[in-house]
N, C-alpha and C. Protein backbone atom coordinates (compact mmCIF):
# COMPACT_ATOMS: atom_id res chain seq x y z
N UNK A 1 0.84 -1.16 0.00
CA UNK A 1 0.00 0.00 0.00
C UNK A 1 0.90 1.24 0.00
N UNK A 2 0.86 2.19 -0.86
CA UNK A 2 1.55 3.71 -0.78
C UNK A 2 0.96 4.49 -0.24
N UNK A 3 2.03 4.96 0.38
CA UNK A 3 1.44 6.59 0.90
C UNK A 3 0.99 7.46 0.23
N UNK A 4 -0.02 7.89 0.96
CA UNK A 4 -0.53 9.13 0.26
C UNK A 4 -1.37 8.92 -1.21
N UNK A 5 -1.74 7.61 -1.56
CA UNK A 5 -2.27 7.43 -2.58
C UNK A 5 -4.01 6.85 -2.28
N UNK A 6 -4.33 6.75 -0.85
CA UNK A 6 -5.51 5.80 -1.04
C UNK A 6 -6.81 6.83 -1.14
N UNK A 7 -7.97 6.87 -2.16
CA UNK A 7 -8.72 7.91 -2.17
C UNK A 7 -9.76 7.91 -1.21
N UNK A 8 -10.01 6.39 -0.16
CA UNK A 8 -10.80 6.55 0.80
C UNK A 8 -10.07 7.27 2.00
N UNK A 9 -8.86 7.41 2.21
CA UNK A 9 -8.47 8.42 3.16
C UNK A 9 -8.63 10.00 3.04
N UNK A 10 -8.26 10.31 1.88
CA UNK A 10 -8.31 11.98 1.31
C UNK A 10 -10.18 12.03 1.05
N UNK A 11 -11.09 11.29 0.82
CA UNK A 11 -11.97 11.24 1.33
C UNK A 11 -12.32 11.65 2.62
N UNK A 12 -12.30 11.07 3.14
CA UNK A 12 -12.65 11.25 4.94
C UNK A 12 -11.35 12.60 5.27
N UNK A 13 -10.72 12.79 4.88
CA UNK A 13 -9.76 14.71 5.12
C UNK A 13 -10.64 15.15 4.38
N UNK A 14 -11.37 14.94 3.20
CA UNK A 14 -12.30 16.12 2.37
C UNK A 14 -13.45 16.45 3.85
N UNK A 15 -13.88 15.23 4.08
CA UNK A 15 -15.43 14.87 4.83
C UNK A 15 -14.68 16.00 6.32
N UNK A 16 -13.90 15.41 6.72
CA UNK A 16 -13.68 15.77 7.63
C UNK A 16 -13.39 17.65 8.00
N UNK A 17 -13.09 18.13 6.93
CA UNK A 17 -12.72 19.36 6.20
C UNK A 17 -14.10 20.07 5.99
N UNK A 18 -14.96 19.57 5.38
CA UNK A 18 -15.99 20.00 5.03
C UNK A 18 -16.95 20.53 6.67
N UNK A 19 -17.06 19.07 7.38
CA UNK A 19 -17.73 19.25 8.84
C UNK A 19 -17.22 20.46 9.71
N UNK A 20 -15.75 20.69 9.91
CA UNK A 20 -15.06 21.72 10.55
C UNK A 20 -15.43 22.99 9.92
N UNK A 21 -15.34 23.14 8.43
CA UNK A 21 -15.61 24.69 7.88
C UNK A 21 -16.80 24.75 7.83
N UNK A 22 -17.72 24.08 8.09
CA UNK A 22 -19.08 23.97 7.45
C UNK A 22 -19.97 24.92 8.97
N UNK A 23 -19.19 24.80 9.63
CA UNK A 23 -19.61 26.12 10.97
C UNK A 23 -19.49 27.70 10.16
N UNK A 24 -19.08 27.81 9.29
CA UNK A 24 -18.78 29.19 8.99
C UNK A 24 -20.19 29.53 8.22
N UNK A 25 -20.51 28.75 7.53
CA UNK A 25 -21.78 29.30 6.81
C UNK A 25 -23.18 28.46 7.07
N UNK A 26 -23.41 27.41 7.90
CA UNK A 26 -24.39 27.00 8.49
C UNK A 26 -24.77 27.54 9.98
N UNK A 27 -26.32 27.84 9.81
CA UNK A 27 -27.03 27.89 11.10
C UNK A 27 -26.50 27.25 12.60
N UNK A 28 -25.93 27.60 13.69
CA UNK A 28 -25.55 26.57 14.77
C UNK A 28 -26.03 26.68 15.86
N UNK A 29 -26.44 26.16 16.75
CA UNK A 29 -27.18 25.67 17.84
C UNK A 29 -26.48 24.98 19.02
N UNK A 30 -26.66 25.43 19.88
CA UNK A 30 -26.27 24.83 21.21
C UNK A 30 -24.87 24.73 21.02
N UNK A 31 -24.22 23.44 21.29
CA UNK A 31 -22.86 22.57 21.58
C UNK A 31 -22.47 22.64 19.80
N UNK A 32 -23.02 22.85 19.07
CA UNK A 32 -22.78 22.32 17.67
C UNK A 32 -21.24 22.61 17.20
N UNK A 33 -21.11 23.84 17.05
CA UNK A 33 -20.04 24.48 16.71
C UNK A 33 -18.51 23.74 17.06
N UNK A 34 -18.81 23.66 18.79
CA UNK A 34 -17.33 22.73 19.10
C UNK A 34 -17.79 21.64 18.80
N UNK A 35 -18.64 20.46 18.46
CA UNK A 35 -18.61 19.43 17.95
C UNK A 35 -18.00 18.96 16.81
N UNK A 36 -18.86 20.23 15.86
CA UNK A 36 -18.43 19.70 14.27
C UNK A 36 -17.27 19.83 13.90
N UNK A 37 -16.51 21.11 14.53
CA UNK A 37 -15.38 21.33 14.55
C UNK A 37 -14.21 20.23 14.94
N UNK A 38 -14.59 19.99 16.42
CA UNK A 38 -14.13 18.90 16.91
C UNK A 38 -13.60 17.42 16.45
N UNK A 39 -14.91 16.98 16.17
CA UNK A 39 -15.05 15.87 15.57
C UNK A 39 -14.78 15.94 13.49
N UNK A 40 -15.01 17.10 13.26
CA UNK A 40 -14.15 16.93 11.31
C UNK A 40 -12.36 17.22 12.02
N UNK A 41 -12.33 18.35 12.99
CA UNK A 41 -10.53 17.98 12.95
C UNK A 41 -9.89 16.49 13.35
N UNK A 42 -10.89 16.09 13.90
CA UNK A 42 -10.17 14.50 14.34
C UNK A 42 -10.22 13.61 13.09
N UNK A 43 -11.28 13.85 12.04
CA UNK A 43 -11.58 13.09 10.93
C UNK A 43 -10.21 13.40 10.53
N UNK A 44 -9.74 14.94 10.08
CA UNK A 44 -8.77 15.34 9.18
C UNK A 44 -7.70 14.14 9.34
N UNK A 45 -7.01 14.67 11.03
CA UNK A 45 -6.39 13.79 11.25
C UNK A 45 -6.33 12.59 11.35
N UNK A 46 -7.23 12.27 11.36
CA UNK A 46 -7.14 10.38 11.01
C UNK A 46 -7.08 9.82 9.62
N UNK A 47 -7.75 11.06 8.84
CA UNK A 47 -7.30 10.46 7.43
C UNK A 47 -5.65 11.09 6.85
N UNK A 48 -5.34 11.99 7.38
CA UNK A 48 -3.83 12.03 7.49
C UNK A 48 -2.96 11.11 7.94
N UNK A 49 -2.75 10.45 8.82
CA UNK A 49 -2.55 9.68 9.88
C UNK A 49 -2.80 8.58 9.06
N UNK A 50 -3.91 8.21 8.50
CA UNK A 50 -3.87 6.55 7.52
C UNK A 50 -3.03 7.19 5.96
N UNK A 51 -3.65 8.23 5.53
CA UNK A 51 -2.72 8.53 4.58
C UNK A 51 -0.68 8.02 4.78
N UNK A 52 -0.56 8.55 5.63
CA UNK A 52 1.04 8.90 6.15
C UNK A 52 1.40 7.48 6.53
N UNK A 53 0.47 6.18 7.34
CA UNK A 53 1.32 5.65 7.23
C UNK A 53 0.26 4.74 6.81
N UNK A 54 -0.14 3.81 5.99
CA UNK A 54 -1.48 3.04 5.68
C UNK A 54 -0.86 1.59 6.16
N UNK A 55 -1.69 0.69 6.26
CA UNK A 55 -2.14 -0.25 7.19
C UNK A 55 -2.00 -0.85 8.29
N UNK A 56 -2.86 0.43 9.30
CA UNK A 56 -2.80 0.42 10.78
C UNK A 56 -4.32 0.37 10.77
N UNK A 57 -4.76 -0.94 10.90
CA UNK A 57 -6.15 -1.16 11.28
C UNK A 57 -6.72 -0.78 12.47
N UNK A 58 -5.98 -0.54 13.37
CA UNK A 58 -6.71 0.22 15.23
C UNK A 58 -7.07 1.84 14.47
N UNK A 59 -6.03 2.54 14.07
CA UNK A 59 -6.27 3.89 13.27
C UNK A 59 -7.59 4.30 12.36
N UNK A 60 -7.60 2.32 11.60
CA UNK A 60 -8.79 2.66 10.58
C UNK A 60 -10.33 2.49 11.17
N UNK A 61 -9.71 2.14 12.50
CA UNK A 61 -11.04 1.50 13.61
C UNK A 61 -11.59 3.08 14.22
N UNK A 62 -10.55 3.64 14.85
CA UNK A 62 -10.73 4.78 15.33
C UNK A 62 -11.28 6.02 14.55
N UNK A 63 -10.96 5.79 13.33
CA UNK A 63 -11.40 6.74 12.54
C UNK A 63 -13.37 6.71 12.19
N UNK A 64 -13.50 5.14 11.86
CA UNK A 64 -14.58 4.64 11.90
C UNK A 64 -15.80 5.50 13.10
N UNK A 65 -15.06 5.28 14.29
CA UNK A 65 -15.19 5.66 15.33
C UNK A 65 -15.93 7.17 15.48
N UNK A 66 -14.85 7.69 14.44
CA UNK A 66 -15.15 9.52 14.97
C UNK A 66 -16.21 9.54 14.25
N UNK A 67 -16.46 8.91 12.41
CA UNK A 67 -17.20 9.01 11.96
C UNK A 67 -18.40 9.23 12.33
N UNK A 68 -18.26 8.25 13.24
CA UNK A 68 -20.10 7.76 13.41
C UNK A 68 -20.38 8.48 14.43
N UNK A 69 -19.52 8.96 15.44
CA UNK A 69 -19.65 9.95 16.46
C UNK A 69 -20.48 11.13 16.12
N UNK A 70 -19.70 11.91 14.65
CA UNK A 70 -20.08 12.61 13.79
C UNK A 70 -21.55 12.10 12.91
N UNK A 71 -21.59 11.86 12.85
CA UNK A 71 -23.19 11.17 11.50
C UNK A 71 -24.36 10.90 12.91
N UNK A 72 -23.72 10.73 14.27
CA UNK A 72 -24.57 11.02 15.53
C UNK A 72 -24.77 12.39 16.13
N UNK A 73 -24.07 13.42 16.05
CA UNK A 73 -23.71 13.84 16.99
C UNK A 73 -24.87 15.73 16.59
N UNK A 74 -25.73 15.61 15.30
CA UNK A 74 -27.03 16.22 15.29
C UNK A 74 -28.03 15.41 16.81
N UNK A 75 -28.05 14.73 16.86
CA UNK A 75 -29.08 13.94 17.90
C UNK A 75 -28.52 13.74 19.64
N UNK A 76 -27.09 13.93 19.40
CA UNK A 76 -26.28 13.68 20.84
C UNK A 76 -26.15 14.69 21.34
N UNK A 77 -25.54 15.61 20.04
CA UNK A 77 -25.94 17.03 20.28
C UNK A 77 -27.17 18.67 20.27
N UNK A 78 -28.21 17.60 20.10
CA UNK A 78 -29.51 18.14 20.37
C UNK A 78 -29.42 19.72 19.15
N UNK A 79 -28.56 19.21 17.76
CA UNK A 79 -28.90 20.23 17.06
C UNK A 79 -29.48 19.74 15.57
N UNK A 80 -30.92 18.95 15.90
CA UNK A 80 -30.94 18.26 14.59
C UNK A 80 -32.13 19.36 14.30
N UNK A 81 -32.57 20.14 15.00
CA UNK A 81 -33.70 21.44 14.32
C UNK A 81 -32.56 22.80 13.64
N UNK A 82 -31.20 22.66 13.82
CA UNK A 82 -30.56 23.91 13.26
C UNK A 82 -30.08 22.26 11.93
N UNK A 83 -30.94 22.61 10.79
CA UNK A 83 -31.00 21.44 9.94
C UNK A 83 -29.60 21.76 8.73
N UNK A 84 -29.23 23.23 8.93
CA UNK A 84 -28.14 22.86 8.11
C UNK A 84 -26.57 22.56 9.00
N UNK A 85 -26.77 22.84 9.97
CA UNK A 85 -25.06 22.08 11.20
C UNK A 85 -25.53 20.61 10.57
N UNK A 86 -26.95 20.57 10.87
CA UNK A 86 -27.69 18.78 11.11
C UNK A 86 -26.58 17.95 10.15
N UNK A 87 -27.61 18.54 8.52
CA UNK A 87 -27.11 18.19 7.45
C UNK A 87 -25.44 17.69 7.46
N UNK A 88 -24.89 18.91 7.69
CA UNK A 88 -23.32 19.37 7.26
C UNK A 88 -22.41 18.44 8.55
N UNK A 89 -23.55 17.43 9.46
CA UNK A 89 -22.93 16.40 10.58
C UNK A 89 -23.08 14.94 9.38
N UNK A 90 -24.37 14.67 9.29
CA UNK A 90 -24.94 13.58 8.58
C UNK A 90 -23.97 13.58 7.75
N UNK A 91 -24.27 13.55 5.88
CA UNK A 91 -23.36 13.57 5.02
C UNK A 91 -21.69 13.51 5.27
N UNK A 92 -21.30 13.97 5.81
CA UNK A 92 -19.68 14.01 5.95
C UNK A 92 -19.51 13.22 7.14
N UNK A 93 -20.09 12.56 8.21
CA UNK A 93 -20.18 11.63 8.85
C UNK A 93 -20.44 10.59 7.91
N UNK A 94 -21.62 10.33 7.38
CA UNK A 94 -21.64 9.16 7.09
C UNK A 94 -20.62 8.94 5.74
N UNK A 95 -20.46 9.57 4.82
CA UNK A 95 -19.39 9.22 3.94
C UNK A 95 -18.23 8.66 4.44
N UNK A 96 -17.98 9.24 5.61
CA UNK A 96 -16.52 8.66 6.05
C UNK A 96 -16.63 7.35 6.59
N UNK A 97 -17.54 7.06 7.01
CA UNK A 97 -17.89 5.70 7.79
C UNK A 97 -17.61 4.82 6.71
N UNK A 98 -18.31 5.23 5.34
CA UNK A 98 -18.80 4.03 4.79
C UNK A 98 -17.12 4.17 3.95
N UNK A 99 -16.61 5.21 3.60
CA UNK A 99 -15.35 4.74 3.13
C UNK A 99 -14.21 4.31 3.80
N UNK A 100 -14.38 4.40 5.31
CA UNK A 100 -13.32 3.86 6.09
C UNK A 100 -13.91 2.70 6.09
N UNK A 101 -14.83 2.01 6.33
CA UNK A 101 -15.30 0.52 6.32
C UNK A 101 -14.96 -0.15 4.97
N UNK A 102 -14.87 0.58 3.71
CA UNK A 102 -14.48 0.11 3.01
C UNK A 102 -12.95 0.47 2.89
N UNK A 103 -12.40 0.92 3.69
CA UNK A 103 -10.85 0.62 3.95
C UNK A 103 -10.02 0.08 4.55
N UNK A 104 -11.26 -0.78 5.85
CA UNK A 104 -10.69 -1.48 6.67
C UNK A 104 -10.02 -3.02 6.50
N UNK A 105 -10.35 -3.76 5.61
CA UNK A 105 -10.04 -4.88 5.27
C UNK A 105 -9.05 -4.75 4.36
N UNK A 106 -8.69 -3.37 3.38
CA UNK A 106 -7.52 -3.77 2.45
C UNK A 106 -6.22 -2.95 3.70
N UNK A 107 -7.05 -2.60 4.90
CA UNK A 107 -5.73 -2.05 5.97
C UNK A 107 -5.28 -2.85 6.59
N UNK A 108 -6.51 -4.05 7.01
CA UNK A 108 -5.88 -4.96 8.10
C UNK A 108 -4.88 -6.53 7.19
N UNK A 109 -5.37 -6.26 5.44
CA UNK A 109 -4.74 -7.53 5.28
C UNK A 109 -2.92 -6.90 4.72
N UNK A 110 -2.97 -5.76 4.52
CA UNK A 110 -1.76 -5.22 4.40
C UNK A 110 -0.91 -5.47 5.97
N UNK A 111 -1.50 -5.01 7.11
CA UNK A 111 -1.24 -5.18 8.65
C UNK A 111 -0.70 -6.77 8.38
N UNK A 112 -1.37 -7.67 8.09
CA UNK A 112 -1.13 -8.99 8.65
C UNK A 112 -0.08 -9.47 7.62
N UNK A 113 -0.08 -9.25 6.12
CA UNK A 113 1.11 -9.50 5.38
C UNK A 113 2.64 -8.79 6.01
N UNK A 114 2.38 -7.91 6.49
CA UNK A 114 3.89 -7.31 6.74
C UNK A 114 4.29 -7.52 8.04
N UNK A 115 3.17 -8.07 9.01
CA UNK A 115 3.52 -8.38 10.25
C UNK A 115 3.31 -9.68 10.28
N UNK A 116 3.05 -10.95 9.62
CA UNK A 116 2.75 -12.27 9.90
C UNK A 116 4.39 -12.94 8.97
N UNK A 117 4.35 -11.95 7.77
CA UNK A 117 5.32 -11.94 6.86
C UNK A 117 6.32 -12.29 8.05
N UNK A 118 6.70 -11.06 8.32
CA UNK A 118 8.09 -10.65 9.09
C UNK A 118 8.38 -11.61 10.59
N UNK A 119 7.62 -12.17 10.81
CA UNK A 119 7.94 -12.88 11.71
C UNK A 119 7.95 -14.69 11.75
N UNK A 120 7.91 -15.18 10.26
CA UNK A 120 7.90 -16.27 10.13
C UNK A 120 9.94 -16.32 9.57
């Protein structure tokens, strides 16, 4: 796997990118603001972080993780009536989910070739 080449990571930095700026021109409510913010800079970095070094499956777990935190966090964060934060949680949450899930199995069998490899 190369660095810096996989498009489900720069994916989830777009997604994650999008959720953080997406406070500047959407409606926000309550907690929203440090959420989306919150939770797209952790996206950024996790799809940096798999970018930089790719197949670290706990990373691609965690990322999973923020996702869905995010694609939750209109309802956790009681701002699903300010409908464009809502929106601008959903969409870029769930995109990332579904492309880190579809990145998790070509991360963990890269993980197990170079670590099952190396120790036989």
């Amino acid at each position: 796997m190369e660095k810096w080449t996989r498009w489900q990571d720069w994916t989830v930095v777009a997604a994650g990118a999008y959720a953080a700026l997406s406070v500047l021109w959407t409606r926000q409510e309550g907690s929203s603001t440090a959420i989306m913010v919150i939770l797209g800079v952790l996206l950024v970095i996790g799809g940096a972080v798999n970018l930089a070094m790719p197949g670290m499956p706990a990373a691609e777990w965690g990322q999973a993780i923020v996702a869905a935190a995010l694609l939750l966090a209109p309802w956790v964060g009681n701002f699903t009536s300010a409908t464009g934060a809502a929106w601008s949680a959903w969409i870029p949450g769930g995109v990332a989910l579904v492309v880190t899930a579809l990145a998790i199995k070509p991360s963990t069998e890269e993980y197990r070739h170079h670590h099952v490899a190396s120790t036989h």
